[in-house]
N, C-alpha and C. Protein backbone atom coordinates (compact mmCIF):
# COMPACT_ATOMS: atom_id res chain seq x y z
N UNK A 1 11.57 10.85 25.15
CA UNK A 1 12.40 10.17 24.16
C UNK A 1 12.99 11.23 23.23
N UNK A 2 14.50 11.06 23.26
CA UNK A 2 14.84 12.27 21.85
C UNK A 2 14.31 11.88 20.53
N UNK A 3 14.65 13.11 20.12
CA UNK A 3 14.00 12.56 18.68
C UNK A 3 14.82 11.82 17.58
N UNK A 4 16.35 12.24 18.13
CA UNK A 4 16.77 11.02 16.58
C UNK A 4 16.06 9.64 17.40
N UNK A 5 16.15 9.25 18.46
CA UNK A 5 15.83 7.96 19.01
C UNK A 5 14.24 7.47 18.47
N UNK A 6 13.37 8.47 18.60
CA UNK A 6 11.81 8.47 18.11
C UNK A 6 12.10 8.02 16.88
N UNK A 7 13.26 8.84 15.81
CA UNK A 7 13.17 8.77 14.13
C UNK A 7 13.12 7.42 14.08
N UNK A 8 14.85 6.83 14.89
CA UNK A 8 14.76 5.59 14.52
C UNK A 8 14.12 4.70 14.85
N UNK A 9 13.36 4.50 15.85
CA UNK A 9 12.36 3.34 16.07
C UNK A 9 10.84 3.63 15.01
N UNK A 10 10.43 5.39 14.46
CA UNK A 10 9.56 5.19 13.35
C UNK A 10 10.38 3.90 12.02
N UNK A 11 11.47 4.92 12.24
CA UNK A 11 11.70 3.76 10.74
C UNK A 11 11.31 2.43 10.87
N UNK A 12 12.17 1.85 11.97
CA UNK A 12 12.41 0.74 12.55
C UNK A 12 10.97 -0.29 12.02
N UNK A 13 10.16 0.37 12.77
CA UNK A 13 8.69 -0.21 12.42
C UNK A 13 8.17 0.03 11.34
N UNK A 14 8.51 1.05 10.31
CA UNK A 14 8.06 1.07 9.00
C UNK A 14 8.42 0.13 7.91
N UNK A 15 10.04 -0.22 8.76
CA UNK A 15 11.14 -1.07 7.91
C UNK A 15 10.11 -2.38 7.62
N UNK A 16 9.51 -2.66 9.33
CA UNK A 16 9.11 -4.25 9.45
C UNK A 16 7.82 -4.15 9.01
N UNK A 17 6.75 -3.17 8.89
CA UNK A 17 5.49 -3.45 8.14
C UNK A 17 5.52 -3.46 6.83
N UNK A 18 6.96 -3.18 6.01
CA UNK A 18 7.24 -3.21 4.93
C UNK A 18 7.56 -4.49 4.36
N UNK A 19 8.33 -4.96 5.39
CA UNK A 19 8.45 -6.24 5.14
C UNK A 19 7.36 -7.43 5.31
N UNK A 20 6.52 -7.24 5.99
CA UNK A 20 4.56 -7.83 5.65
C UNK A 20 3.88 -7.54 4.43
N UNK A 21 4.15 -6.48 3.94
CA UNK A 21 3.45 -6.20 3.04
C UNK A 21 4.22 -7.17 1.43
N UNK A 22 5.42 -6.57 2.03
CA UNK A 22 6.13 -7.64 0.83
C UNK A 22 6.16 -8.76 0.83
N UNK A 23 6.00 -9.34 1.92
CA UNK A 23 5.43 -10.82 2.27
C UNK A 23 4.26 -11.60 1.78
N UNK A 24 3.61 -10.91 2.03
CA UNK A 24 1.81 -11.04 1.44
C UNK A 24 1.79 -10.40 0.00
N UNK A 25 2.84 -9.46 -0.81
CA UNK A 25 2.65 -9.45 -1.91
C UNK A 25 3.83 -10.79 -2.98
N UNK A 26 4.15 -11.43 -2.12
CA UNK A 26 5.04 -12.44 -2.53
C UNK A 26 3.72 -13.09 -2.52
N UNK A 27 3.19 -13.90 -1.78
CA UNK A 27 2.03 -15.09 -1.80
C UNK A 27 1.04 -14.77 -2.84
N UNK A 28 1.11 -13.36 -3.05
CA UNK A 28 -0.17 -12.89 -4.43
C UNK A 28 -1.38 -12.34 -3.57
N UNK A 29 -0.80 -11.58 -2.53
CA UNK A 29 -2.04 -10.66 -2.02
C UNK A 29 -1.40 -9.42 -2.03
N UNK A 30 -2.05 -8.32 -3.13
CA UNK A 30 -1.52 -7.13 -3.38
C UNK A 30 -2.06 -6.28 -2.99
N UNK A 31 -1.89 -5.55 -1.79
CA UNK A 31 -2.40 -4.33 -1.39
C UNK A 31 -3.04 -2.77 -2.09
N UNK A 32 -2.28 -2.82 -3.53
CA UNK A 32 -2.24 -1.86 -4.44
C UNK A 32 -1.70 -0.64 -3.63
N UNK A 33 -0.75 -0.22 -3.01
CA UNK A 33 -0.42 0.55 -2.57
C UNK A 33 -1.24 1.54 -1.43
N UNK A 34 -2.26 0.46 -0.84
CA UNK A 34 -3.05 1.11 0.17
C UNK A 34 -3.22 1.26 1.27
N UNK A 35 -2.03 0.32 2.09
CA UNK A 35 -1.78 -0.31 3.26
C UNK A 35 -0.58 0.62 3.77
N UNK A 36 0.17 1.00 3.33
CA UNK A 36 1.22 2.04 3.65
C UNK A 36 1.04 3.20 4.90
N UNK A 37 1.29 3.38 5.89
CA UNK A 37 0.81 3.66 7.28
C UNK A 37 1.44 5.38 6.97
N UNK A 38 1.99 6.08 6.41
CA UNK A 38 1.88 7.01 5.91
C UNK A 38 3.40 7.53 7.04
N UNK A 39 3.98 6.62 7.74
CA UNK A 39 5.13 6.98 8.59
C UNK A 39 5.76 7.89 8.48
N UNK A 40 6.73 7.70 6.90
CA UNK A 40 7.54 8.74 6.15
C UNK A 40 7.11 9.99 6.05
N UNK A 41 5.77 10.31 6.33
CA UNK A 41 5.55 11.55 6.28
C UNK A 41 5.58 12.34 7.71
N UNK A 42 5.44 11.61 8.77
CA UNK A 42 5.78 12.03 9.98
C UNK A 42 7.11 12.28 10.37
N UNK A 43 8.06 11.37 9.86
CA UNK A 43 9.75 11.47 10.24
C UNK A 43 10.03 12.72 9.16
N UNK A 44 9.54 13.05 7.98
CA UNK A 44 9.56 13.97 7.12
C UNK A 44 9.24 15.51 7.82
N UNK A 45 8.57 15.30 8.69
CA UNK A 45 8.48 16.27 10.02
C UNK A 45 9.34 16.44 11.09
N UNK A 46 9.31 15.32 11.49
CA UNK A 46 10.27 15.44 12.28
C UNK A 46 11.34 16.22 12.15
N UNK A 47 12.14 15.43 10.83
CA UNK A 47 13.49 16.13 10.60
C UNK A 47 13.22 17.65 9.55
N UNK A 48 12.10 17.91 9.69
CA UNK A 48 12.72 19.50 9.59
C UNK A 48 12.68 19.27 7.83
N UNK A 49 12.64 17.88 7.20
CA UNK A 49 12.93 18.45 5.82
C UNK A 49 12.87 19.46 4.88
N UNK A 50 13.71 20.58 4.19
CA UNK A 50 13.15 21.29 3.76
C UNK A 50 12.63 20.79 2.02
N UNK A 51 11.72 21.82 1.53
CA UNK A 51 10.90 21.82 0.51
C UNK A 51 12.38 20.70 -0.79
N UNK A 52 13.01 21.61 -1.49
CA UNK A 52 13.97 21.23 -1.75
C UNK A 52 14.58 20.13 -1.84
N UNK A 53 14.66 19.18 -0.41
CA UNK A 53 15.73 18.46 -0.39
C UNK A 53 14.13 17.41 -0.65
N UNK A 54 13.32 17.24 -0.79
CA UNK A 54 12.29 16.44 -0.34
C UNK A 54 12.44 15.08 -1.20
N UNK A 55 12.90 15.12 -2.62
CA UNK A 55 12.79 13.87 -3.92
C UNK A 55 13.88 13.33 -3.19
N UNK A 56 15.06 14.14 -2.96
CA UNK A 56 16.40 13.21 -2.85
C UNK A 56 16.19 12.60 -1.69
N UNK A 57 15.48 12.90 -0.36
CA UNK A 57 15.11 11.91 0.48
C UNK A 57 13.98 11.20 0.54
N UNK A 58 12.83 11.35 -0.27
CA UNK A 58 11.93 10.08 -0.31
C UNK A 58 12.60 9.40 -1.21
N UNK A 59 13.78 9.52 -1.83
CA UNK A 59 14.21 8.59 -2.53
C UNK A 59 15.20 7.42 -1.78
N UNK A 60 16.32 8.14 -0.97
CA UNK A 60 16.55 8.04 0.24
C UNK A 60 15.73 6.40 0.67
N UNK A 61 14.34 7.12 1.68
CA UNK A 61 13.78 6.81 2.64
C UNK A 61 12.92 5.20 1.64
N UNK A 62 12.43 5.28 0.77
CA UNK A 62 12.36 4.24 -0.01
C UNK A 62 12.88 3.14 -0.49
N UNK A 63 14.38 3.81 -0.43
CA UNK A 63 15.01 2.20 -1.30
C UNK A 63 15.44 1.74 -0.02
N UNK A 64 15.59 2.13 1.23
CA UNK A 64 15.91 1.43 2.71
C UNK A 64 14.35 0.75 3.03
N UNK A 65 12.88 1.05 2.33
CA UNK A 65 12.22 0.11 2.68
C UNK A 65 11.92 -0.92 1.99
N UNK A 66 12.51 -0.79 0.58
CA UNK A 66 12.41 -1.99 -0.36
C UNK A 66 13.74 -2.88 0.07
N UNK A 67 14.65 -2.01 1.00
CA UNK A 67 15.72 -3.56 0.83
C UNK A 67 15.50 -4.14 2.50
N UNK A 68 14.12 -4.09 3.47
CA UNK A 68 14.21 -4.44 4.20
C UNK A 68 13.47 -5.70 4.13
N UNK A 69 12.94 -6.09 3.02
CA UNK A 69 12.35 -7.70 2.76
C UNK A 69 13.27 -8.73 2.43
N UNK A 70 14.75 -8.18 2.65
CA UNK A 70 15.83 -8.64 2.92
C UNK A 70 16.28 -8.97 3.76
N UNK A 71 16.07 -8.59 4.74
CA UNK A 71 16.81 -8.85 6.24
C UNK A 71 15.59 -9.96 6.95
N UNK A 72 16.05 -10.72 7.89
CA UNK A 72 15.62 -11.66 8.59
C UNK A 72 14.32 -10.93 9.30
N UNK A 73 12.86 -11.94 9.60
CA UNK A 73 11.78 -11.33 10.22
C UNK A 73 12.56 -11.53 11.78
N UNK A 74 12.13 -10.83 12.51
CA UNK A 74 12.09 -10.61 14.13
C UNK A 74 10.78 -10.24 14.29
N UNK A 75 10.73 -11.17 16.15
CA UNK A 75 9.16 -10.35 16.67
C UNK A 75 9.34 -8.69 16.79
N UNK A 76 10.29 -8.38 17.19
CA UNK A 76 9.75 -6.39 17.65
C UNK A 76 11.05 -5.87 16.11
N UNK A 77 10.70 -6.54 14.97
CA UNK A 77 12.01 -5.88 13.84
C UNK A 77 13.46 -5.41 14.71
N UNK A 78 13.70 -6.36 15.59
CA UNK A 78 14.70 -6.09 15.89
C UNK A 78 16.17 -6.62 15.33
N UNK A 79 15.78 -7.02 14.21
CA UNK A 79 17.29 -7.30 12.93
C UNK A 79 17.14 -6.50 12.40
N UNK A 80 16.23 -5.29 12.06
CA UNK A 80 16.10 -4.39 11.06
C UNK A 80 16.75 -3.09 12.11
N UNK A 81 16.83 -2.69 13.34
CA UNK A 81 17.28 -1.88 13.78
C UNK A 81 19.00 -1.29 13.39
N UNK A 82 20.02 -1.94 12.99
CA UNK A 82 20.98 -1.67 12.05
C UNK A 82 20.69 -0.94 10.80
N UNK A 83 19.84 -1.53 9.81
CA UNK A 83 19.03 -0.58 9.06
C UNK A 83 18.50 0.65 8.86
N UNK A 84 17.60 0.73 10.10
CA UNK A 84 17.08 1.78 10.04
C UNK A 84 18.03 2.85 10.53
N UNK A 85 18.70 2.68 11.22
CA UNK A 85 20.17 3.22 12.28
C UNK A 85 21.05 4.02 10.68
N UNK A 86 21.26 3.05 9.68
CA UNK A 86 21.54 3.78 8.31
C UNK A 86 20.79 3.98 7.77
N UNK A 87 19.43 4.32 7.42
CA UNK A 87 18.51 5.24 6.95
C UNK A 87 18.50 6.50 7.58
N UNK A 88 18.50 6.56 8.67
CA UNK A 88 18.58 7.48 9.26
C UNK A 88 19.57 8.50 9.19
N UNK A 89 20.70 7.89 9.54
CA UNK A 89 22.62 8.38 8.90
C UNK A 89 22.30 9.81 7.30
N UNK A 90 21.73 7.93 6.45
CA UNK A 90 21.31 8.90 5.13
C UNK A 90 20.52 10.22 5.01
N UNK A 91 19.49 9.87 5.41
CA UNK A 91 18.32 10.75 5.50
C UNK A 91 19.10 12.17 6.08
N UNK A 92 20.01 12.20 7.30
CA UNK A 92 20.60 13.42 7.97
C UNK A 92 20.98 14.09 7.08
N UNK A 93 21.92 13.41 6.00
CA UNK A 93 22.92 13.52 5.24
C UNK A 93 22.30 14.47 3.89
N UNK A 94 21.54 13.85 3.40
CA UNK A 94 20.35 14.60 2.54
C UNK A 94 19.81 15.69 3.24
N UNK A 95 19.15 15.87 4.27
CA UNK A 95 18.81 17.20 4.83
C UNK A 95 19.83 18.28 5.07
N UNK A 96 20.93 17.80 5.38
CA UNK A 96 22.31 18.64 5.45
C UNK A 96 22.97 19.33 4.19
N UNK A 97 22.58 18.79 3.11
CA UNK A 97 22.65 18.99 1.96
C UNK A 97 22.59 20.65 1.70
């Protein structure tokens, strides 16, 4: 598998466990920030980020997982794949920087 293809299906699935978590913190079950599968730090590898560019893309890589409790649930997050497809875009864009 190439790796932008790998990036985007990490997101992809980070997008949609994001959107569980915000789910269950809607009903009043709050994780306290402990459930977080630590993804972003692997695609943060992936792409090579350097030291530098690192705030402007977890900043980036964050507000694409807070606006995915927006988009419609799917069984395999497959409405969120557009999404992550522009997180990804971004994220390049910031490392190119």
């Amino acid at each position: 598998m190439k790796t932008a293809l790998l990036i985007n299906r990490l997101i992809q699935q980070d997008l949609k466990h994001n959107q569980l978590l915000a789910g269950l913190e809607a009903l009043g079950f709050t994780d306290n920030g402990l459930q977080h599968l630590g993804i972003h730090t692997l695609i943060e590898k992936l792409m090579e980020v350097p030291p530098e560019a690192h705030n402007n893309w977890a900043t980036v890589y964050f507000n694409f997982l807070e606006r995915a409790q927006y988009y419609p649930l799917s069984p395999q997050g497959e409405a969120l794949l557009p999404l992550a497809e522009d997180c990804y875009r971004q994220l390049q864009s910031v490392v190119a920087r």
